[in-house]
C-alpha atoms as a PDB file:
ATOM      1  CA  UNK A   1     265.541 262.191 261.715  1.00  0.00           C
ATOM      2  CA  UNK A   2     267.406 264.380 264.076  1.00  0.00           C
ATOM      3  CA  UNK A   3     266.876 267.089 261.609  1.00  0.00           C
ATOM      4  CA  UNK A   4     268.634 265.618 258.300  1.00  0.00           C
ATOM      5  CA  UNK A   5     266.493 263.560 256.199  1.00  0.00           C
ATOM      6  CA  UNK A   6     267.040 260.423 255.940  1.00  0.00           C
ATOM      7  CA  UNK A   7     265.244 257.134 253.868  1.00  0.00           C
ATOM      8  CA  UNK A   8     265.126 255.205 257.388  1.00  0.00           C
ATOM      9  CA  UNK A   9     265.875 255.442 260.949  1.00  0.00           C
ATOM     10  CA  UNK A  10     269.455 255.563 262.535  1.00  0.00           C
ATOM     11  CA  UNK A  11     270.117 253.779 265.457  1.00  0.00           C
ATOM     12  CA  UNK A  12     273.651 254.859 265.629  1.00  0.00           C
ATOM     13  CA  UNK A  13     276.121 256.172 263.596  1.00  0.00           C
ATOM     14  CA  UNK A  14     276.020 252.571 261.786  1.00  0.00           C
ATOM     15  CA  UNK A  15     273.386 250.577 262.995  1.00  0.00           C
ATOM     16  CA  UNK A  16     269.833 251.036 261.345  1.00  0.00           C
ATOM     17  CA  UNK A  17     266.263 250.205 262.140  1.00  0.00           C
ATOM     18  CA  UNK A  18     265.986 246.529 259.978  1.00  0.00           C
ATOM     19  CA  UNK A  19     262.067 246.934 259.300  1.00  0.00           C
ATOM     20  CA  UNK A  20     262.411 250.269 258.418  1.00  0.00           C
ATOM     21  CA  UNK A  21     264.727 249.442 255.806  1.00  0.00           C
ATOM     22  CA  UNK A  22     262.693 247.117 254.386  1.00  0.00           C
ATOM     23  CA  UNK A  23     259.562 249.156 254.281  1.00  0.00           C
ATOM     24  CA  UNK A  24     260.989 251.849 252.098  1.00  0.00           C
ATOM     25  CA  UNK A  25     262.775 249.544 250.115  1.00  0.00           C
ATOM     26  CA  UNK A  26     259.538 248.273 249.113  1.00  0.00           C
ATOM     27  CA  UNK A  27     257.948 251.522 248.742  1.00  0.00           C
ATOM     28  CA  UNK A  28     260.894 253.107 246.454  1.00  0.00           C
ATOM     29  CA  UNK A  29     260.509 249.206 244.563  1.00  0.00           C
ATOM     30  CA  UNK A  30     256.776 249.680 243.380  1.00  0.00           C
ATOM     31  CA  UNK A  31     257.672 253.329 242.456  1.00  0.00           C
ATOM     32  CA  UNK A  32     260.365 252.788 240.104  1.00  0.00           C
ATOM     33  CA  UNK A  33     257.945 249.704 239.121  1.00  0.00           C
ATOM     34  CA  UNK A  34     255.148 252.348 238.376  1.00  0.00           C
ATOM     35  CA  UNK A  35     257.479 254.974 236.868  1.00  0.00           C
ATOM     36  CA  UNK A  36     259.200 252.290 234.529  1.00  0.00           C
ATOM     37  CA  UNK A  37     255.418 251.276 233.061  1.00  0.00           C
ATOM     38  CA  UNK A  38     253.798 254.803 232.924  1.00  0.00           C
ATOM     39  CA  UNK A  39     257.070 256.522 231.828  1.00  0.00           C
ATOM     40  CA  UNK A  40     258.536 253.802 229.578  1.00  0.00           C
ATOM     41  CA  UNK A  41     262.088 254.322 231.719  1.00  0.00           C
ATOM     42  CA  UNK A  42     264.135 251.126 230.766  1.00  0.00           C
ATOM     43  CA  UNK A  43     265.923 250.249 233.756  1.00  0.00           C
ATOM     44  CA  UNK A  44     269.105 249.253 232.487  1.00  0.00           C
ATOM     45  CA  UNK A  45     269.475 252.875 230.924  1.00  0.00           C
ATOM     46  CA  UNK A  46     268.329 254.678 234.137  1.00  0.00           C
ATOM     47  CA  UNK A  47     271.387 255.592 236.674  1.00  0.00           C
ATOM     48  CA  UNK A  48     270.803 256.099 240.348  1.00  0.00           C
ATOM     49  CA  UNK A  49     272.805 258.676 242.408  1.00  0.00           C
ATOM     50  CA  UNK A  50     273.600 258.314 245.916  1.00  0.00           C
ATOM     51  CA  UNK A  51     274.880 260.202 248.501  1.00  0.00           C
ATOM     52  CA  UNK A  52     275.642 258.949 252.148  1.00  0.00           C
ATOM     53  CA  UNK A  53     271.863 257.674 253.843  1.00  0.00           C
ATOM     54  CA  UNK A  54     271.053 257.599 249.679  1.00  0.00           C
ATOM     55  CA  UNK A  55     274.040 255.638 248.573  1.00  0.00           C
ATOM     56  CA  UNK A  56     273.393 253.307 251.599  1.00  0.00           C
ATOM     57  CA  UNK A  57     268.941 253.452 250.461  1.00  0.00           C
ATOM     58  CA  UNK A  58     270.338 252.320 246.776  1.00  0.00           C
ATOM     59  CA  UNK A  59     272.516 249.586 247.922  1.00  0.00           C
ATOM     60  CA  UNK A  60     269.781 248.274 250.197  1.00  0.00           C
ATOM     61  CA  UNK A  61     267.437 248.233 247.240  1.00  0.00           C
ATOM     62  CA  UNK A  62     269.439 246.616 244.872  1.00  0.00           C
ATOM     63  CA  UNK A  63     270.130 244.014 247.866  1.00  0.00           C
ATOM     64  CA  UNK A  64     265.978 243.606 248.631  1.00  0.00           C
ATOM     65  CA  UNK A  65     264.669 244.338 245.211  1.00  0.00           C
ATOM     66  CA  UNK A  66     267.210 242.951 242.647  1.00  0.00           C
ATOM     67  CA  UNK A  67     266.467 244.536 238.706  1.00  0.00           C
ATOM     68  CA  UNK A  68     264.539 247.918 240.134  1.00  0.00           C
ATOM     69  CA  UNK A  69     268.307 249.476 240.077  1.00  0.00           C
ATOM     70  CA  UNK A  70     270.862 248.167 237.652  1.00  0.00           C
ATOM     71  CA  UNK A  71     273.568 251.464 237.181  1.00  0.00           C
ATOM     72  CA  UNK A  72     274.194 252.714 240.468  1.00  0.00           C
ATOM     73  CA  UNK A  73     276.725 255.188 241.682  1.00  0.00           C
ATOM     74  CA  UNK A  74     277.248 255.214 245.175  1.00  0.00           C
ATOM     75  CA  UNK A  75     278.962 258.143 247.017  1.00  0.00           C
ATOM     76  CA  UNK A  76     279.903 257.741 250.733  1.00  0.00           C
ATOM     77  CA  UNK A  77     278.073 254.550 250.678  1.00  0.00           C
ATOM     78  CA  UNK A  78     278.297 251.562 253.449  1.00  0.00           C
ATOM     79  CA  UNK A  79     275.880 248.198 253.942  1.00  0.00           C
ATOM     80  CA  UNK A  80     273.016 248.601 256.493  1.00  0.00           C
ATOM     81  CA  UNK A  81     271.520 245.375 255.986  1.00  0.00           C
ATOM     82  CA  UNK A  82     272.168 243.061 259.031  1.00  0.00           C
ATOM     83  CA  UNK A  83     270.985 240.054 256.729  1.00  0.00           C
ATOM     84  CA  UNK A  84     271.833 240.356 253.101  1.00  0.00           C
ATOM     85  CA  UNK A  85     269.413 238.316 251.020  1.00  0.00           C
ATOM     86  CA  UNK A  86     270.512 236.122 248.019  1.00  0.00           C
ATOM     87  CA  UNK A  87     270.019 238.402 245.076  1.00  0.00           C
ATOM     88  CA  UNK A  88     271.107 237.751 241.733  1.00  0.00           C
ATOM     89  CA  UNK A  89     272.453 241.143 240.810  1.00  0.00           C
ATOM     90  CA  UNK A  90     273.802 239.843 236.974  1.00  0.00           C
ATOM     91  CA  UNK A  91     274.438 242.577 234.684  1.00  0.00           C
ATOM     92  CA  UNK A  92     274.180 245.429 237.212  1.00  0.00           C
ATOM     93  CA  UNK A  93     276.761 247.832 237.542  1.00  0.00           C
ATOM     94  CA  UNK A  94     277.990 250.069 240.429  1.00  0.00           C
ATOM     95  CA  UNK A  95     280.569 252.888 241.067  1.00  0.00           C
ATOM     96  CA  UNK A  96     281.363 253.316 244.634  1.00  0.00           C
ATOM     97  CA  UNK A  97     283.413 256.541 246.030  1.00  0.00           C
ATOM     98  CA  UNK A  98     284.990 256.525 248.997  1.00  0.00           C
ATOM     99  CA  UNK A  99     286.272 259.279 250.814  1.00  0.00           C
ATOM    100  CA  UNK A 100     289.863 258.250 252.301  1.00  0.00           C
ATOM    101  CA  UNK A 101     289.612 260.011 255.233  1.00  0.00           C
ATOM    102  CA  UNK A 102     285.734 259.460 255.518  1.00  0.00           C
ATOM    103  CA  UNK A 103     285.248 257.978 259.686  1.00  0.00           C
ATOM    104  CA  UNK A 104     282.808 255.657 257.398  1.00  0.00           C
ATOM    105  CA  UNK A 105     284.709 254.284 254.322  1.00  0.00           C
ATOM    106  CA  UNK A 106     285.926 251.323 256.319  1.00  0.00           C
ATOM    107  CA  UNK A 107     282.113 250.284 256.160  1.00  0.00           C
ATOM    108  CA  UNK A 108     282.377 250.442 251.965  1.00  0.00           C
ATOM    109  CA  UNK A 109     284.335 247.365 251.844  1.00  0.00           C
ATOM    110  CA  UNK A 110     281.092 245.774 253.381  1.00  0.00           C
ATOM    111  CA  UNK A 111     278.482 246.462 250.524  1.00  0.00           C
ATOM    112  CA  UNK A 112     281.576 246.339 247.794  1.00  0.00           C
ATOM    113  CA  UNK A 113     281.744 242.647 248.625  1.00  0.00           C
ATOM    114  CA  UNK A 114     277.833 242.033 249.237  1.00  0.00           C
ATOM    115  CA  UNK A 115     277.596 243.490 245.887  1.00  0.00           C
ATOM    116  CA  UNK A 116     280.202 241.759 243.835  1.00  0.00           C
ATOM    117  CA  UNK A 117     278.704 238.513 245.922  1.00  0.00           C
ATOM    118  CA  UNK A 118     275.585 239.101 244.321  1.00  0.00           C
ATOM    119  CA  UNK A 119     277.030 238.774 240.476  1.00  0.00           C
ATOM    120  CA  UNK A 120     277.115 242.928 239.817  1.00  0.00           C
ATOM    121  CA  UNK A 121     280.537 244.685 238.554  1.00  0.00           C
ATOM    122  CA  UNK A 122     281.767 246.795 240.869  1.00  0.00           C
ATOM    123  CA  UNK A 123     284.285 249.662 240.398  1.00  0.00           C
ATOM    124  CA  UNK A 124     285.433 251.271 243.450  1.00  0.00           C
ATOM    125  CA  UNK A 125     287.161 254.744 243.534  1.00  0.00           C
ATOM    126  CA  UNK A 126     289.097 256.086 246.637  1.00  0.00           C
ATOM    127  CA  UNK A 127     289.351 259.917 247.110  1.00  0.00           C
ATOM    128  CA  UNK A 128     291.083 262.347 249.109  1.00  0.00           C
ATOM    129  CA  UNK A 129     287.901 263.069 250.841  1.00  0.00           C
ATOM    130  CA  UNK A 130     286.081 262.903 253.919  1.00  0.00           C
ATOM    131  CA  UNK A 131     282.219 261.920 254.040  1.00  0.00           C
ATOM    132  CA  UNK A 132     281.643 265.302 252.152  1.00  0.00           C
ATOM    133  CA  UNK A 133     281.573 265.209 247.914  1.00  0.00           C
ATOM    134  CA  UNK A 134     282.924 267.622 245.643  1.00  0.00           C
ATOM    135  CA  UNK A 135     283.909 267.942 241.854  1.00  0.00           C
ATOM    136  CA  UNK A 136     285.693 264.570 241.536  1.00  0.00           C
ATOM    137  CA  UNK A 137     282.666 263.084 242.780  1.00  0.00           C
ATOM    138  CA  UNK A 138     280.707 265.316 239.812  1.00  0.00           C
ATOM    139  CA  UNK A 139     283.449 264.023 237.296  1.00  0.00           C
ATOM    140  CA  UNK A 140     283.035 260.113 238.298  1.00  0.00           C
ATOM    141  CA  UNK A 141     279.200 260.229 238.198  1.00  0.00           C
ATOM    142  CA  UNK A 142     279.189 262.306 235.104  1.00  0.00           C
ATOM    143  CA  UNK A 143     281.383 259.461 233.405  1.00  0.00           C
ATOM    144  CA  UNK A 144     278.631 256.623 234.914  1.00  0.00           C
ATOM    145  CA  UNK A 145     275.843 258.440 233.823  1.00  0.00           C
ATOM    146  CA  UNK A 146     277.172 258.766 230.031  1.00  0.00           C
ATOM    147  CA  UNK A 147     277.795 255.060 230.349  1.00  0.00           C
ATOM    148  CA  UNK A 148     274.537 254.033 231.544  1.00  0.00           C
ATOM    149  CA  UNK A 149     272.611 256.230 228.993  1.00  0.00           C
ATOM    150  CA  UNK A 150     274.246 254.245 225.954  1.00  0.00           C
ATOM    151  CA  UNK A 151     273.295 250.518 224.526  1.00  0.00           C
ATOM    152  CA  UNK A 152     274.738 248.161 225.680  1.00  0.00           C
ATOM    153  CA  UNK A 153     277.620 247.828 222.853  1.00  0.00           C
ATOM    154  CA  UNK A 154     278.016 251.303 222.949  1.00  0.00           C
ATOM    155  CA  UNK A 155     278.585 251.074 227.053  1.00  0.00           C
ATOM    156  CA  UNK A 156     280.983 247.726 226.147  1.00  0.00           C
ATOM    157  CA  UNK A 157     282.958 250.742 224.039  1.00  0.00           C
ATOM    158  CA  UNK A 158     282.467 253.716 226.208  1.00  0.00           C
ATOM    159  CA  UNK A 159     283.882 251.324 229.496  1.00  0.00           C
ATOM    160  CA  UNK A 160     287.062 250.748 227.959  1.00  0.00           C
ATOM    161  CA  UNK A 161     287.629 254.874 227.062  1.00  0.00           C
ATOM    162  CA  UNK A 162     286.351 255.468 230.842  1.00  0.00           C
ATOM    163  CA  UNK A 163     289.775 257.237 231.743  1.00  0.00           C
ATOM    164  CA  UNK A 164     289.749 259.766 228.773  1.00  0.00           C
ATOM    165  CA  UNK A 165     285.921 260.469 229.270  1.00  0.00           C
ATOM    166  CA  UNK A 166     286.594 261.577 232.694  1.00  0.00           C
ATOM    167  CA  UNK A 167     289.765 263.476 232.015  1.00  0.00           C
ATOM    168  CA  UNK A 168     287.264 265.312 228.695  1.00  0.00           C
ATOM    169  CA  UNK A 169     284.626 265.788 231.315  1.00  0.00           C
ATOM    170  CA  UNK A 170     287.291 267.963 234.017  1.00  0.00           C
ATOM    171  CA  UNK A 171     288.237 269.601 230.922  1.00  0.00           C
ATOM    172  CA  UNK A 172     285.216 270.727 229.640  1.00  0.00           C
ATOM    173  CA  UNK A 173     283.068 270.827 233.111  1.00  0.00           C
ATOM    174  CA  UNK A 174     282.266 273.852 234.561  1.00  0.00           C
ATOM    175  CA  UNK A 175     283.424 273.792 238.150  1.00  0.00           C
ATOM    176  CA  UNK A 176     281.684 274.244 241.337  1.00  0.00           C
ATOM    177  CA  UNK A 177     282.089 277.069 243.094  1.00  0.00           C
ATOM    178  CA  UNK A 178     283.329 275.163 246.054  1.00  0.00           C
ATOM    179  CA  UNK A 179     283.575 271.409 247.358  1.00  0.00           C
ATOM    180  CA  UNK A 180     279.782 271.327 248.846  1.00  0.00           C
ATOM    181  CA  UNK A 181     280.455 271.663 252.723  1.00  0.00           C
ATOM    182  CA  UNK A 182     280.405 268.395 255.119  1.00  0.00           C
ATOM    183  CA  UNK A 183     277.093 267.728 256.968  1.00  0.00           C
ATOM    184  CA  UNK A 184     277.917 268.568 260.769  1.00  0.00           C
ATOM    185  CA  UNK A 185     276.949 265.510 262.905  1.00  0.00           C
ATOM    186  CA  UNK A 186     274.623 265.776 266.158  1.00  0.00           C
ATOM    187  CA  UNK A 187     276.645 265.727 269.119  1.00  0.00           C
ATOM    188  CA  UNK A 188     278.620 262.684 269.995  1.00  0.00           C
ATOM    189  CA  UNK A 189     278.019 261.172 266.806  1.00  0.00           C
ATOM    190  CA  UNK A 190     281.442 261.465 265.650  1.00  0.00           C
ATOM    191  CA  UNK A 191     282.920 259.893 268.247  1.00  0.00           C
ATOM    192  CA  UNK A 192     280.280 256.893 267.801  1.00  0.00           C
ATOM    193  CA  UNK A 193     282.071 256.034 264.654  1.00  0.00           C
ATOM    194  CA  UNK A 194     285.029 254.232 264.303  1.00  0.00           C
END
């Protein structure tokens, strides 16, 4: 759409086409249903990463589909669900990054609660960022993923040395070359948000 892709249509800057929300919610829902069974993926040791349009396609699954996604991290992510269905989202866990100087973070607040509504934990990280990510982002969803990839005792563990695995993880990551650039808007965009 307007030459970035996206999982579903824009109407503006945050209003989204409803139907087509649901459609390839559905469709990503009986992949990840397929994938699981051929694959033998367990879903509560799989971790889904999300950026912007993603973070916002994850939440809306999780929301539609509850138990496709159950460790998400969601960068840059808002709600675009006009009605939120009752989900029971029980034993899921999230990490949402916010950029503090993202013209969309005051939209996080919005899925953080629809979330935590829902029964899923729900850690939520502020950054000096705008919409674009860089190496804290790396660091934060480096940490989730080690968490998700453990049992669930080890995770119980892991959770409560969170702080020194990311601090071990700057340490010993090898940095990007540069914070990855912020996606320029189509005209008048920007001003469309508040």
């Amino acid at each position: 759409e307007e030459g970035y892709p996206r999982f579903f249509r824009r109407l503006t800057a945050v209003t989204f086409d409803q139907k087509d929300i649901v459609r390839e919610a559905e469709a990503f829902a009986a992949f990840m249903e397929g994938a699981n069974a051929a694959y033998g993926l367990d879903p509560a040791r799989t971790l889904f990463v999300g950026y912007s349009n993603g973070a916002n396609m994850i939440g809306a699954i999780m929301l539609l589909h509850p138990g496709i996604i159950r460790n998400a991290v969601l960068l840059r992510g808002m709600n675009v669900l006009e009605g939120v269905p009752e989900a029971d989202l029980s034993g899921a866990n999230v990490l949402l990054v916010t950029g503090q100087s993202d013209p969309y973070g005051a939209y996080a607040k919005e899925i953080e609660a629809h979330l935590k509504a829902a029964g899923a934990t729900v850690e939520s990280k502020l950054l000096a960022a705008g919409h674009d990510i860089g190496t804290a982002d790396l660091d934060l969803a480096k940490a989730a993923l080690v968490i998700a990839a453990v049992s669930p005792a080890q995770a119980e563990q892991a959770n409560a040395s969170l702080p020194a695995q990311i601090n071990n993880l700057r340490t010993n990551a090898t940095p990007l070359p540069s914070p990855i650039p912020p996606r320029p808007m189509p005209p008048g965009e920007a001003t469309k948000a508040p």
